[in-house]
C-alpha atoms as a PDB file:
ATOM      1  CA  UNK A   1     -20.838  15.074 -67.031  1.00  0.00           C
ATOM      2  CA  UNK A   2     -18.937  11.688 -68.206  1.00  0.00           C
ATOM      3  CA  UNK A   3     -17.532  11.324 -64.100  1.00  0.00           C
ATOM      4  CA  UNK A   4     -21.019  11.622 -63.047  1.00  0.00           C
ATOM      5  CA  UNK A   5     -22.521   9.408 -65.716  1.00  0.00           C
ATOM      6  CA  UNK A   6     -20.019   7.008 -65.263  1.00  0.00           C
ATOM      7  CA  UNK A   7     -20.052   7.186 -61.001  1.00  0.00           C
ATOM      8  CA  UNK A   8     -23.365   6.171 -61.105  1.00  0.00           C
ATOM      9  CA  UNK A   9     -23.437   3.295 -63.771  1.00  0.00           C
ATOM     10  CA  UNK A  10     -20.390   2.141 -61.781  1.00  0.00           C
ATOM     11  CA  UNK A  11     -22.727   2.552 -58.359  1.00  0.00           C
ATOM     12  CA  UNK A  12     -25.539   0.413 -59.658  1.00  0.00           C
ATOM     13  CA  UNK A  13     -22.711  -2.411 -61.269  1.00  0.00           C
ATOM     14  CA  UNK A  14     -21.728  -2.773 -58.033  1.00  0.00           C
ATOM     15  CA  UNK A  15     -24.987  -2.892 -56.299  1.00  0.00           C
ATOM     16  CA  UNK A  16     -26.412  -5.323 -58.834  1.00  0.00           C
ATOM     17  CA  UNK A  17     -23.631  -7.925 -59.466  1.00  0.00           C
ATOM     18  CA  UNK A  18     -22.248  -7.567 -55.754  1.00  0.00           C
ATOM     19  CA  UNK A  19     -25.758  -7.366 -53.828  1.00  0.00           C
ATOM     20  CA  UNK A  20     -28.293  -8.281 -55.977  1.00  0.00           C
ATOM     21  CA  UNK A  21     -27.621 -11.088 -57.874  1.00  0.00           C
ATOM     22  CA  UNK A  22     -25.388 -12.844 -55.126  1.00  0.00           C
ATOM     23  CA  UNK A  23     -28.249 -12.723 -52.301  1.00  0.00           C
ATOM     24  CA  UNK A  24     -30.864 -13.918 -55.416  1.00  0.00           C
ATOM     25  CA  UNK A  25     -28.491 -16.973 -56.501  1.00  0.00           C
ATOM     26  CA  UNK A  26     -28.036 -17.656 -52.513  1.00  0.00           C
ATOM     27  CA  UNK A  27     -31.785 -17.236 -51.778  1.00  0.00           C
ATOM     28  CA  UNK A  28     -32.944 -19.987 -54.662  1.00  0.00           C
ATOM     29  CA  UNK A  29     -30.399 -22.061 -54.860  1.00  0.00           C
ATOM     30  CA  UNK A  30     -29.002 -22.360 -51.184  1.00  0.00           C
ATOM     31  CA  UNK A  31     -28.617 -26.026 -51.017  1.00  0.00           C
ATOM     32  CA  UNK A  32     -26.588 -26.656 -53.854  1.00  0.00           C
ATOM     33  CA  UNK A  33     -24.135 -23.824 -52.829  1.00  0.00           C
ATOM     34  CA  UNK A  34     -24.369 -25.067 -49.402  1.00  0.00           C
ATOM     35  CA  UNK A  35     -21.098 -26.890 -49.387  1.00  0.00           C
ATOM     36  CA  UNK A  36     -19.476 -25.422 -52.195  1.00  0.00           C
ATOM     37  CA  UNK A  37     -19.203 -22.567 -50.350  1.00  0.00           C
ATOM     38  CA  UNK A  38     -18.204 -23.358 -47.384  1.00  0.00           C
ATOM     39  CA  UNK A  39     -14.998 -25.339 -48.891  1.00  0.00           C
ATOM     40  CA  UNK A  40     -14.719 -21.786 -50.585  1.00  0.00           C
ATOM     41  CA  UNK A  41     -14.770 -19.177 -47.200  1.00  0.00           C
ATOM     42  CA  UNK A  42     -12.617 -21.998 -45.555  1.00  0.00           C
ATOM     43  CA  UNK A  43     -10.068 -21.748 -48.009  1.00  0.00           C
ATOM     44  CA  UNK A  44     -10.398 -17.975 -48.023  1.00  0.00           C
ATOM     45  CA  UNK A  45     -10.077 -17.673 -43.989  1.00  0.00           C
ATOM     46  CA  UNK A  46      -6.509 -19.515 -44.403  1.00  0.00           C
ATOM     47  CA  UNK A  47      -5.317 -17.179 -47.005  1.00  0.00           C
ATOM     48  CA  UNK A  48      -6.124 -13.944 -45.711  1.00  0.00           C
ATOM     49  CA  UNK A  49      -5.225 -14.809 -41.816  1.00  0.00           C
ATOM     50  CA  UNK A  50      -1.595 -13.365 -42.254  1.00  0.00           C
ATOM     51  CA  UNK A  51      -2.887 -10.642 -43.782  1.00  0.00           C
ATOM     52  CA  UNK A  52      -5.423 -10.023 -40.642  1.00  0.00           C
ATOM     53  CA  UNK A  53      -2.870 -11.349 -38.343  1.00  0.00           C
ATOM     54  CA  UNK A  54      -0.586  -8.606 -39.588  1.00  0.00           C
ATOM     55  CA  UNK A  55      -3.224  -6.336 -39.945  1.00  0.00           C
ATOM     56  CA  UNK A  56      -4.265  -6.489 -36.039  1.00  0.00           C
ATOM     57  CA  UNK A  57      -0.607  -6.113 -35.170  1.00  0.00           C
ATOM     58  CA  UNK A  58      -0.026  -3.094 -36.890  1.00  0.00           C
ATOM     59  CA  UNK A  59      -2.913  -1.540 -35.451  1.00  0.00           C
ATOM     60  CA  UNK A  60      -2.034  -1.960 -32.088  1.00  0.00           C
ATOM     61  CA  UNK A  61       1.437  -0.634 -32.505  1.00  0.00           C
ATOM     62  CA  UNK A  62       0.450   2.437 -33.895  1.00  0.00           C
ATOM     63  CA  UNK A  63      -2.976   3.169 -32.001  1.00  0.00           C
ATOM     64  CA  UNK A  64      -1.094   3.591 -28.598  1.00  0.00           C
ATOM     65  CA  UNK A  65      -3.520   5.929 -26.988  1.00  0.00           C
ATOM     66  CA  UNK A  66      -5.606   5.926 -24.195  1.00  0.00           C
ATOM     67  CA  UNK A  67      -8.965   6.558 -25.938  1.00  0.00           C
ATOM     68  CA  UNK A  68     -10.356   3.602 -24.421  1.00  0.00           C
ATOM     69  CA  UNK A  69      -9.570   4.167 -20.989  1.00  0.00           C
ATOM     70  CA  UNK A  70     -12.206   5.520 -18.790  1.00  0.00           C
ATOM     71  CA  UNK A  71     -11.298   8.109 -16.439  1.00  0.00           C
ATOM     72  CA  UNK A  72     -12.542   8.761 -13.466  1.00  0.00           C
ATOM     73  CA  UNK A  73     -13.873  12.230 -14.419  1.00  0.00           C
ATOM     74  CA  UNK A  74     -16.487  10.392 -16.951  1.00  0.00           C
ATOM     75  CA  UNK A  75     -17.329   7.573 -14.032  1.00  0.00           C
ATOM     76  CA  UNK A  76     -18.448  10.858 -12.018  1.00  0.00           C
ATOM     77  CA  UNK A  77     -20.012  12.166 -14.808  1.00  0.00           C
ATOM     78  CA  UNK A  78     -21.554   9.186 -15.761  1.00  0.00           C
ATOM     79  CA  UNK A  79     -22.726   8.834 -11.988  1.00  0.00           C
ATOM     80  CA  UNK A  80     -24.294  12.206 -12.190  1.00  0.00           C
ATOM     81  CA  UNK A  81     -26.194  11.280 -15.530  1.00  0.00           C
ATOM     82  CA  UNK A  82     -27.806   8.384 -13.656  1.00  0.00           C
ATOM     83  CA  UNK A  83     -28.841  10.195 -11.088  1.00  0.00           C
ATOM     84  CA  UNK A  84     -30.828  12.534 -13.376  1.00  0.00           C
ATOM     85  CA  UNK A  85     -32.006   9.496 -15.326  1.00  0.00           C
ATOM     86  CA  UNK A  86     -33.240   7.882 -12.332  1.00  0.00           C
ATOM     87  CA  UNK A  87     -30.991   4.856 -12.721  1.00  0.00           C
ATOM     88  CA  UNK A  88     -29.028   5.270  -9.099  1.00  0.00           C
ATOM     89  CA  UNK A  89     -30.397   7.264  -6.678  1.00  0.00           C
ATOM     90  CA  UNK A  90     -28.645  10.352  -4.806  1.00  0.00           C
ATOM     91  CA  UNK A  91     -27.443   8.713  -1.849  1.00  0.00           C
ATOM     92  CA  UNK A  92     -25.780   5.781  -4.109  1.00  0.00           C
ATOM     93  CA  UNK A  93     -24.624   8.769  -6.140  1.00  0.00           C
ATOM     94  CA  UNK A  94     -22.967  10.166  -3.177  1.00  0.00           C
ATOM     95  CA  UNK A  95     -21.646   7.242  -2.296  1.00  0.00           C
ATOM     96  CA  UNK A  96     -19.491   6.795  -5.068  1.00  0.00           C
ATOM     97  CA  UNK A  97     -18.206  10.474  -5.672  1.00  0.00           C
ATOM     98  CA  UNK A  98     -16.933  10.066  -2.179  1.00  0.00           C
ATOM     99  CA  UNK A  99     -15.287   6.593  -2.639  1.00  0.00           C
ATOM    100  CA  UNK A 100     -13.203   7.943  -5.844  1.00  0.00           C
ATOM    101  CA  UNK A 101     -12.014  11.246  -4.239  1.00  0.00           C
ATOM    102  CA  UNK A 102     -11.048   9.241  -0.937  1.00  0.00           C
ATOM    103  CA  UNK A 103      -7.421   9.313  -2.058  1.00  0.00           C
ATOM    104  CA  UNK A 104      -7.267  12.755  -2.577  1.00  0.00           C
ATOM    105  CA  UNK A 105      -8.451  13.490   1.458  1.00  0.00           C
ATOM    106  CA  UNK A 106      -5.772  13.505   3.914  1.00  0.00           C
ATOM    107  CA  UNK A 107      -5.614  12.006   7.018  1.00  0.00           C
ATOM    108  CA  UNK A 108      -5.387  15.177   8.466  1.00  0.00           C
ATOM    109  CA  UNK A 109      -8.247  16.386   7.169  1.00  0.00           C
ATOM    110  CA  UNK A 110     -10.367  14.017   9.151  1.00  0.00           C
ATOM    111  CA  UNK A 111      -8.604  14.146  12.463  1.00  0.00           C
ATOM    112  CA  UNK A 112      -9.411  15.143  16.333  1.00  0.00           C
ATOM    113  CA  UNK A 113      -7.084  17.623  16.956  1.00  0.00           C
ATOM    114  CA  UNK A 114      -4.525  16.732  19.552  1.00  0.00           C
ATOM    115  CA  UNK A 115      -6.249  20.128  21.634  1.00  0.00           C
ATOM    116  CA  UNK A 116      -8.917  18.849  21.803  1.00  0.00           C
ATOM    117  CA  UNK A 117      -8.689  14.591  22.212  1.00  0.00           C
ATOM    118  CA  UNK A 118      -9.844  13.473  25.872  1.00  0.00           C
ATOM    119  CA  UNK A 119      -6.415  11.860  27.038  1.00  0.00           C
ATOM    120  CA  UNK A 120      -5.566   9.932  30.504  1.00  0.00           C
ATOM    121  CA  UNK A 121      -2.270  10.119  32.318  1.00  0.00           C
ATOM    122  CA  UNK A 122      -0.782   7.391  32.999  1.00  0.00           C
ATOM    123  CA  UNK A 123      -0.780   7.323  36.743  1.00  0.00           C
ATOM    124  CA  UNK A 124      -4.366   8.129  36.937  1.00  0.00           C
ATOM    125  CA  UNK A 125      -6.557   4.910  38.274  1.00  0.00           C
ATOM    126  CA  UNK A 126      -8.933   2.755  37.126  1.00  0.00           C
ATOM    127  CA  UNK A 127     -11.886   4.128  39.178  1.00  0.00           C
ATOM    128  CA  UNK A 128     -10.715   7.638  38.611  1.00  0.00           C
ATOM    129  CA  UNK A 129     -10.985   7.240  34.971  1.00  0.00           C
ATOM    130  CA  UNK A 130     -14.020   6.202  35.694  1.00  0.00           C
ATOM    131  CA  UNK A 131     -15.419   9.205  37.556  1.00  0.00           C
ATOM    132  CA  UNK A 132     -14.419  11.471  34.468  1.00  0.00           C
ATOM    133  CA  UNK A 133     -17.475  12.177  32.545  1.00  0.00           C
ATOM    134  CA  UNK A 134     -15.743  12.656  29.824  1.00  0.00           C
ATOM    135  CA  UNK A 135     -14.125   8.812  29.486  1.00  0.00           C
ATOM    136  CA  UNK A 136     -17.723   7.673  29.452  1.00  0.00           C
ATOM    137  CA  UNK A 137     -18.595   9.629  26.471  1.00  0.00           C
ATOM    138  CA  UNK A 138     -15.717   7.699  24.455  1.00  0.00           C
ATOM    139  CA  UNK A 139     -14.880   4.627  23.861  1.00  0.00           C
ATOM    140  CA  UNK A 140     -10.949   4.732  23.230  1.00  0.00           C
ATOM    141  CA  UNK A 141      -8.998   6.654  25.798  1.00  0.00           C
ATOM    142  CA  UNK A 142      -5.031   7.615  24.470  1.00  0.00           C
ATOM    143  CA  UNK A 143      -2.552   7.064  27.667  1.00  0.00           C
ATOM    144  CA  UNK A 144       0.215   9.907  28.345  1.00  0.00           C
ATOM    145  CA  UNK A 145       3.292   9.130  30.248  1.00  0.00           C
ATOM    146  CA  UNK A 146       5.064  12.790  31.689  1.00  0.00           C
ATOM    147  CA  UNK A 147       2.897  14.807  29.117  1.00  0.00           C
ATOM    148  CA  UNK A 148       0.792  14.568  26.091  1.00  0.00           C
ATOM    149  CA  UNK A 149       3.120  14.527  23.296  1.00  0.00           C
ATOM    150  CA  UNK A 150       4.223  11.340  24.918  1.00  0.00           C
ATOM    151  CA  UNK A 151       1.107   8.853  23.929  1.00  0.00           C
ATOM    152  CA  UNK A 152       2.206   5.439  25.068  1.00  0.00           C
ATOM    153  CA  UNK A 153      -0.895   3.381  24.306  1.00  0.00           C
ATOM    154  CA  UNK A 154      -4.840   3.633  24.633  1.00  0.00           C
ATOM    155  CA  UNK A 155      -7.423   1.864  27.356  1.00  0.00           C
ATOM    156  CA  UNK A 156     -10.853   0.443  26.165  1.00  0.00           C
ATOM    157  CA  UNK A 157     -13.708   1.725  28.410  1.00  0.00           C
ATOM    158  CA  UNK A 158     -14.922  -1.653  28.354  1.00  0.00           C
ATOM    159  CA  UNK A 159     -11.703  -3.075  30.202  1.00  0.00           C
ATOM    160  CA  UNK A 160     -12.353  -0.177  32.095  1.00  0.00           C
ATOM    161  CA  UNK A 161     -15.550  -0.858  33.841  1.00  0.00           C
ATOM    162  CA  UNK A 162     -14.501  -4.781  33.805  1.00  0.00           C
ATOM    163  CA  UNK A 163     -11.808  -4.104  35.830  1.00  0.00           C
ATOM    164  CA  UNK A 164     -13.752  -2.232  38.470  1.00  0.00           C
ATOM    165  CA  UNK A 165     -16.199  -5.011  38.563  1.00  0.00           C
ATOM    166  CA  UNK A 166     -12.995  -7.315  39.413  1.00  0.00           C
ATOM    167  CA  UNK A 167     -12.208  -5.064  42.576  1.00  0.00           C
ATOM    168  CA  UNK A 168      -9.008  -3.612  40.529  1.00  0.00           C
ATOM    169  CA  UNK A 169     -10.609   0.129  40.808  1.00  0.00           C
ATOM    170  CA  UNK A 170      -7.227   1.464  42.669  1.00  0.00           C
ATOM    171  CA  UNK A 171      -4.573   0.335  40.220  1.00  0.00           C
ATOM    172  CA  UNK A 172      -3.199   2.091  37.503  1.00  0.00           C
ATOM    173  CA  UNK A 173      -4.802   2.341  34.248  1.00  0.00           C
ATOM    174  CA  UNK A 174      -1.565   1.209  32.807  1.00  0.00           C
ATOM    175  CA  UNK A 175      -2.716  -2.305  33.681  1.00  0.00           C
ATOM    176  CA  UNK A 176      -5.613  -2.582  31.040  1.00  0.00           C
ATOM    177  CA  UNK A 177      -3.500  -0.541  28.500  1.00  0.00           C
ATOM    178  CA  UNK A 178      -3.451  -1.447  24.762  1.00  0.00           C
ATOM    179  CA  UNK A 179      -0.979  -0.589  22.145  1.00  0.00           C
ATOM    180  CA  UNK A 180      -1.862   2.308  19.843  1.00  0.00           C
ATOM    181  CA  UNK A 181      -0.354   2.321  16.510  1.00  0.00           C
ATOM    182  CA  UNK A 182       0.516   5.766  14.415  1.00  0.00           C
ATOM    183  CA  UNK A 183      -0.127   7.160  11.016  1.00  0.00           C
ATOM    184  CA  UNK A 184       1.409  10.050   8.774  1.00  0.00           C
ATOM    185  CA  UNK A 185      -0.815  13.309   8.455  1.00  0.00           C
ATOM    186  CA  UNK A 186      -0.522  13.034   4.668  1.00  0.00           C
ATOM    187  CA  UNK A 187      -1.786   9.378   4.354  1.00  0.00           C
ATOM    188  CA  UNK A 188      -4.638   9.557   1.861  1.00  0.00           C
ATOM    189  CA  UNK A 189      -7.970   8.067   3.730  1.00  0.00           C
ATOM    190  CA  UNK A 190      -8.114   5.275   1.165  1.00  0.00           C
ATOM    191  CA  UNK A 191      -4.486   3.867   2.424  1.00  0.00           C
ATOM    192  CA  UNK A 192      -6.082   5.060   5.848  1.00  0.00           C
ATOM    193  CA  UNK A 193      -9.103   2.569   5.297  1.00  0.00           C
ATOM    194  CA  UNK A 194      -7.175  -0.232   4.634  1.00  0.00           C
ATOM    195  CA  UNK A 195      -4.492   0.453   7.120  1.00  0.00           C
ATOM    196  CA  UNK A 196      -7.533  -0.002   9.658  1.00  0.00           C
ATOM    197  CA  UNK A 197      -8.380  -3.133   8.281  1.00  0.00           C
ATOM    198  CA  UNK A 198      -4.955  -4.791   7.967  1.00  0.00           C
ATOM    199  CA  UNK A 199      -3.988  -3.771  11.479  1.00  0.00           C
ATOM    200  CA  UNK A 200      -7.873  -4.849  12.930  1.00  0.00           C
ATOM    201  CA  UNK A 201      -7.529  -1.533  14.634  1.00  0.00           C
ATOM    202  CA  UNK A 202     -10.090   1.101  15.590  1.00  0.00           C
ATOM    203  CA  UNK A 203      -7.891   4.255  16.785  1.00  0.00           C
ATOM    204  CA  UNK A 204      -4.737   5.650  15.457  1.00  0.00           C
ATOM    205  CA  UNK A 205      -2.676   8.135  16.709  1.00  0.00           C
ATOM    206  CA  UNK A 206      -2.115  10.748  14.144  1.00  0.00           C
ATOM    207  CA  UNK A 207       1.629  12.424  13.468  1.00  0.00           C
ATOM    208  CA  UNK A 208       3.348  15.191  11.492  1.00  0.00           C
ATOM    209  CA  UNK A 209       6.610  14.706   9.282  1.00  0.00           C
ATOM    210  CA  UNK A 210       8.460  15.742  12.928  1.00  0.00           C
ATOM    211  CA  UNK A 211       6.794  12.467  14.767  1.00  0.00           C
ATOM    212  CA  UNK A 212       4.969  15.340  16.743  1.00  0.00           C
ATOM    213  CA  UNK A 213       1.305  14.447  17.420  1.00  0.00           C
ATOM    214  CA  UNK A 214      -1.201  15.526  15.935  1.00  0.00           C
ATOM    215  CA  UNK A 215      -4.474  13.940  16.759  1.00  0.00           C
ATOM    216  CA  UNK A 216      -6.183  11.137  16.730  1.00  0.00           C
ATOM    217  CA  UNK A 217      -8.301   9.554  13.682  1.00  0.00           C
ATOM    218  CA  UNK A 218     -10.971   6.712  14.234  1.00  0.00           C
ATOM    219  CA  UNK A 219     -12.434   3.810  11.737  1.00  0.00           C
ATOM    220  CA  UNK A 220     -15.315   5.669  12.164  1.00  0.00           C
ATOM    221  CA  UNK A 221     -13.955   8.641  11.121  1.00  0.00           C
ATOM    222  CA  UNK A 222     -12.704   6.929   7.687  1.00  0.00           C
ATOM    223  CA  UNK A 223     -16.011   5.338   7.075  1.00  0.00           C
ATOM    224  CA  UNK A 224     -18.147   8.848   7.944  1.00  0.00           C
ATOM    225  CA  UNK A 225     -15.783  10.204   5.001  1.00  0.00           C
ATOM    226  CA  UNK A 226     -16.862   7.366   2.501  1.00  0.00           C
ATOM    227  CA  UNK A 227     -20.170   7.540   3.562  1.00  0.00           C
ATOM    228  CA  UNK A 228     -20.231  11.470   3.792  1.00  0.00           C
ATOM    229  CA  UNK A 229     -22.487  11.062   7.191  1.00  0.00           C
ATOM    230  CA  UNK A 230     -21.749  10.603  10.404  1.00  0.00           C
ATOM    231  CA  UNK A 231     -22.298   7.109  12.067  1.00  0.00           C
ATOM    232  CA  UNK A 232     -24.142   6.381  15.531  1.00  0.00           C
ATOM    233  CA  UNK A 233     -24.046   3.085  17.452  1.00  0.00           C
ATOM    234  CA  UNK A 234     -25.970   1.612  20.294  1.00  0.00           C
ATOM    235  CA  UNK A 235     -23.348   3.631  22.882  1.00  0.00           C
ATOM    236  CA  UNK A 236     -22.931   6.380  21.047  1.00  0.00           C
ATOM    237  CA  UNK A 237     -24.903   9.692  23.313  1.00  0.00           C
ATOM    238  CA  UNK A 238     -23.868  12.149  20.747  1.00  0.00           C
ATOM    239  CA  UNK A 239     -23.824  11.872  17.002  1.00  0.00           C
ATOM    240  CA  UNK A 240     -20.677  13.596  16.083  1.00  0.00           C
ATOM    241  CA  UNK A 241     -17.577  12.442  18.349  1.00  0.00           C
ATOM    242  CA  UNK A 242     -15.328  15.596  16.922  1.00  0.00           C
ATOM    243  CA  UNK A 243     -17.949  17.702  18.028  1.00  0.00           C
ATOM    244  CA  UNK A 244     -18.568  16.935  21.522  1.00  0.00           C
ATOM    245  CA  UNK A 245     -14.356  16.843  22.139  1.00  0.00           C
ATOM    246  CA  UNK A 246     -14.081  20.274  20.889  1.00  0.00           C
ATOM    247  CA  UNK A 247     -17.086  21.441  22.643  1.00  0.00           C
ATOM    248  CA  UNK A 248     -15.749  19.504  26.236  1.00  0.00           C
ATOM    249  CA  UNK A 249     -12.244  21.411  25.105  1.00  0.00           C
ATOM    250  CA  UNK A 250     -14.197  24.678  25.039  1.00  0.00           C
ATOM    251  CA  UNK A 251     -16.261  24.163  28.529  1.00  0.00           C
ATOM    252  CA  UNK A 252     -12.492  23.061  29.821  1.00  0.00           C
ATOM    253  CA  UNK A 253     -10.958  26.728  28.782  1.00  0.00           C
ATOM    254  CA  UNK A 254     -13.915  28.248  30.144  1.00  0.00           C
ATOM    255  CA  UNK A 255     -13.477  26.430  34.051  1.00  0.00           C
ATOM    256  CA  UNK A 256      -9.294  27.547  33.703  1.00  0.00           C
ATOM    257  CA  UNK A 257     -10.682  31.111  32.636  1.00  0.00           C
ATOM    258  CA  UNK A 258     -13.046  31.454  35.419  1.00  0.00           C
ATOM    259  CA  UNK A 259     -11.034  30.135  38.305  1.00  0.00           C
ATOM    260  CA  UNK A 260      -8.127  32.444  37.011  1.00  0.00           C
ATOM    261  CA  UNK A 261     -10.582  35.644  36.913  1.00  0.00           C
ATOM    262  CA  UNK A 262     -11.930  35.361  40.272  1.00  0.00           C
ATOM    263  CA  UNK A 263     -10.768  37.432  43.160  1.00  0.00           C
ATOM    264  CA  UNK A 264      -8.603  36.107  46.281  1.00  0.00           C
ATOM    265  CA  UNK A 265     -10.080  36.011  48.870  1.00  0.00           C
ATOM    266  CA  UNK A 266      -8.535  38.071  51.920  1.00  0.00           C
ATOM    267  CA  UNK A 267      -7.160  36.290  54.676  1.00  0.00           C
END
């Protein structure tokens, strides 16, 4: 009974000489204690600082963790909260789940497959590169020397068709060639992304640990990953690239099947 008796008495000294009767004598007479007590918390400031300085020191040495430190689980989450909220829509959500799991996609991941990438060799000409449907349907053409594990650069359709309108239609498509740079399989498509950019390159040619090829992987490819859509320009006929080299692969082992099913004729 006397610890609770006394608790409270000592609860309402407290309130009254520490609360009260401070913010009543401040209140009324506020200009007279103006300046007294401002020499009074200056002084007080300097005395205590070590103290605080000390203090503050302390606490960082011993609070080492990483409470602090947002992760990019909560950004996600926090993402997907907004989107429920209403504060970012879907697509912006999208957008951003996509950019922070960028460096866990491989490069392979994203890739034409070697089997099915339209190559040139390299002693085909201009105007018969031309006359393939299929080089009009990309832009970037890789160049084989003696076979296709043997990628020694890549032709522009562009140069292509500007170099039939100079009259060069019969010479080798060597003569318009561009360099084509390579890549590892395993580089994640944020290193990918700004691989493109450093190198101002569109196409890369893709490669295992062996240097074998793999593939090849566009800009476009990279961005369609951020963007998680695919992208269509002015030139582009079809919307997804990958698509329409796996499908011309297809039609291609169809042709090889049917000429090798059909009968000889008898002489």
């Amino acid at each position: 009974e006397w610890e609770t008796l006394i608790a409270v008495l000592l609860t309402l000294a407290i309130l009254y000489f520490s609360e009260i009767i401070p913010k009543t004598l401040g209140a009324t007479y506020w200009r007279q204690l103006a300046v007294p007590a401002s020499f009074t918390i200056s002084w007080l400031v300097k005395i205590v600082f070590p103290l605080v300085w000390l203090s503050t020191r302390l606490t960082k040495l011993f609070s080492k963790d990483k409470d602090n430190v947002i992760t990019r689980d909560e950004i996600l989450a926090l993402a997907s909260l907004g989107q429920k909220d209403g504060t970012i829509v879907s697509q912006e959500n999208e957008y951003l789940s996509n950019l922070l799991h960028l460096r866990e996609v491989a490069t392979e991941e994203i890739l034409t497959p070697r089997s099915v990438v339209h190559m040139l060799p390299a002693v085909t000409t201009i105007q018969e590169a031309l006359d393939d449907p299929q080089t009009r349907q990309f832009t970037r053409i890789p160049v084989y020397d003696e076979h296709v594990d043997d990628v020694i650069g890549q032709v522009i359709r562009a140069d292509l068709y500007e170099a039939e309108r100079q009259g060069k239609g019969s010479e080798s498509i060597v003569s318009v060639i561009k360099p084509l740079s390579r890549v590892s399989d395993r580089l994640p498509v944020q290193k990918l992304l700004d691989t493109f950019i450093k190198k101002r390159a569109h196409l890369f040619l893709v490669t295992d640990e062996f240097g074998q090829n793999e593939g090849v992987v566009s800009l476009e490819d990279a961005i369609e990953t951020l963007l998680g859509r695919e992208i269509m320009d002015e030139t582009d006929a079809v919307e997804d690239m990958q698509a329409l080299a796996r499908s011309n692969h297809r039609e291609k082992l169809r042709e090889t099947k049917a000429q090798s099913d059909a009968p000889e004729s008898n002489v």
